[in-house]
C-alpha atoms as a PDB file:
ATOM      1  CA  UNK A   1      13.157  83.061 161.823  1.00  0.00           C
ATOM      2  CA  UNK A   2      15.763  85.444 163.267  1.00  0.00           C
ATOM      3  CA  UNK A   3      18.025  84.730 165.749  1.00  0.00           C
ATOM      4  CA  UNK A   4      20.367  86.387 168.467  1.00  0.00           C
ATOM      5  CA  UNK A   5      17.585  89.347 168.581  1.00  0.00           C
ATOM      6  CA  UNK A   6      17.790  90.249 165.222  1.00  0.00           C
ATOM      7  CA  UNK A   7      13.785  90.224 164.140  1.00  0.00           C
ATOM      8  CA  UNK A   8      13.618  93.777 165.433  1.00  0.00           C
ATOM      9  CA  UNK A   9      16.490  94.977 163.656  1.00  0.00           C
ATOM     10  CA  UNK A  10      15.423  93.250 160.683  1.00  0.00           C
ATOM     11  CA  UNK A  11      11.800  94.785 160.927  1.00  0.00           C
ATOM     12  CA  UNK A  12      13.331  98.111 161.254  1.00  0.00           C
ATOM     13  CA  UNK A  13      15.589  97.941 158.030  1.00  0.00           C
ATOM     14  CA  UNK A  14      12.966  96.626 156.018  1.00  0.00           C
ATOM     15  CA  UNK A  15      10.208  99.002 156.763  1.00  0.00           C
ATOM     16  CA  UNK A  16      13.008 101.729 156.471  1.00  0.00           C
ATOM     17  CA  UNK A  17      13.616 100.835 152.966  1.00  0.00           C
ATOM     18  CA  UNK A  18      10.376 101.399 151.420  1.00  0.00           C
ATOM     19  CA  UNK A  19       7.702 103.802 151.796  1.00  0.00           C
ATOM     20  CA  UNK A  20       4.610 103.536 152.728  1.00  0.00           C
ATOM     21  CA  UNK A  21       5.755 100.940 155.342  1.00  0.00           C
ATOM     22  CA  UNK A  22       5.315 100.093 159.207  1.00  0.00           C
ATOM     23  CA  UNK A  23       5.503  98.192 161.534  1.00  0.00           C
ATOM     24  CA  UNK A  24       1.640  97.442 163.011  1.00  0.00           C
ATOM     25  CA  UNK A  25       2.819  95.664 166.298  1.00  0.00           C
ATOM     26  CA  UNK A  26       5.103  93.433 168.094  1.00  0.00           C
ATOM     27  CA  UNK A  27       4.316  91.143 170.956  1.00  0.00           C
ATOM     28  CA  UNK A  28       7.762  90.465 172.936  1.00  0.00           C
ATOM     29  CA  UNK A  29       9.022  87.583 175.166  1.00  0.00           C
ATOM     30  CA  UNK A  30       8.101  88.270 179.234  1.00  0.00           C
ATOM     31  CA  UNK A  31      10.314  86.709 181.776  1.00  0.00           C
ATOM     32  CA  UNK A  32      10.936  82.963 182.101  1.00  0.00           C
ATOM     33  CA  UNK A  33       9.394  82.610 178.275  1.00  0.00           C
ATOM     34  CA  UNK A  34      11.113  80.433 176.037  1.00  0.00           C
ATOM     35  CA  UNK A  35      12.985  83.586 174.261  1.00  0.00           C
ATOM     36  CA  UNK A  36      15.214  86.458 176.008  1.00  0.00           C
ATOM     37  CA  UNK A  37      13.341  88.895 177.773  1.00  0.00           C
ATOM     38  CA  UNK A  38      12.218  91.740 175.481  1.00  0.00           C
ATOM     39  CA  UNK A  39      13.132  90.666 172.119  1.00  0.00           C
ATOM     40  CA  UNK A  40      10.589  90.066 169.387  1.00  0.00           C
ATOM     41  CA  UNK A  41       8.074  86.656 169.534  1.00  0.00           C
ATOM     42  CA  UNK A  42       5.876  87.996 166.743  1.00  0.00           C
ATOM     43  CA  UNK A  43       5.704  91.128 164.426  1.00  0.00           C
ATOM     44  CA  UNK A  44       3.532  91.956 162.223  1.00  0.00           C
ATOM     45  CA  UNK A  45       4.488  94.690 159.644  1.00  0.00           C
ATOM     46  CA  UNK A  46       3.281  96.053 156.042  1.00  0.00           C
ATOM     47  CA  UNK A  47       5.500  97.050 153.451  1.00  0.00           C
ATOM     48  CA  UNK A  48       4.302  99.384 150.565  1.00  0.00           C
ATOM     49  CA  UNK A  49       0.834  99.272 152.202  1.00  0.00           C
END
């Protein structure tokens, strides 16, 4: 669990420190959902394949 908006961030510096790594997808809070608008609900990403 990240907060303050940090999941993306997070995602980025992980998949950035491997290869072979990605980020597949990431579904993102819409208006008047119970996160800010735009940052990261769920991620799903693959690290060294």
């Amino acid at each position: 669990m990240f907060r303050d908006g940090k999941a993306e961030e997070a995602l980025n510096y992980y998949t950035s420190l491997m290869e072979d790594s990605e980020i597949k997808s990431i579904v993102r809070y819409g208006a008047n959902e119970a996160g800010e608008e735009g940052t990261v609900m769920e991620a799903v990403f693959s690290l060294k394949g």
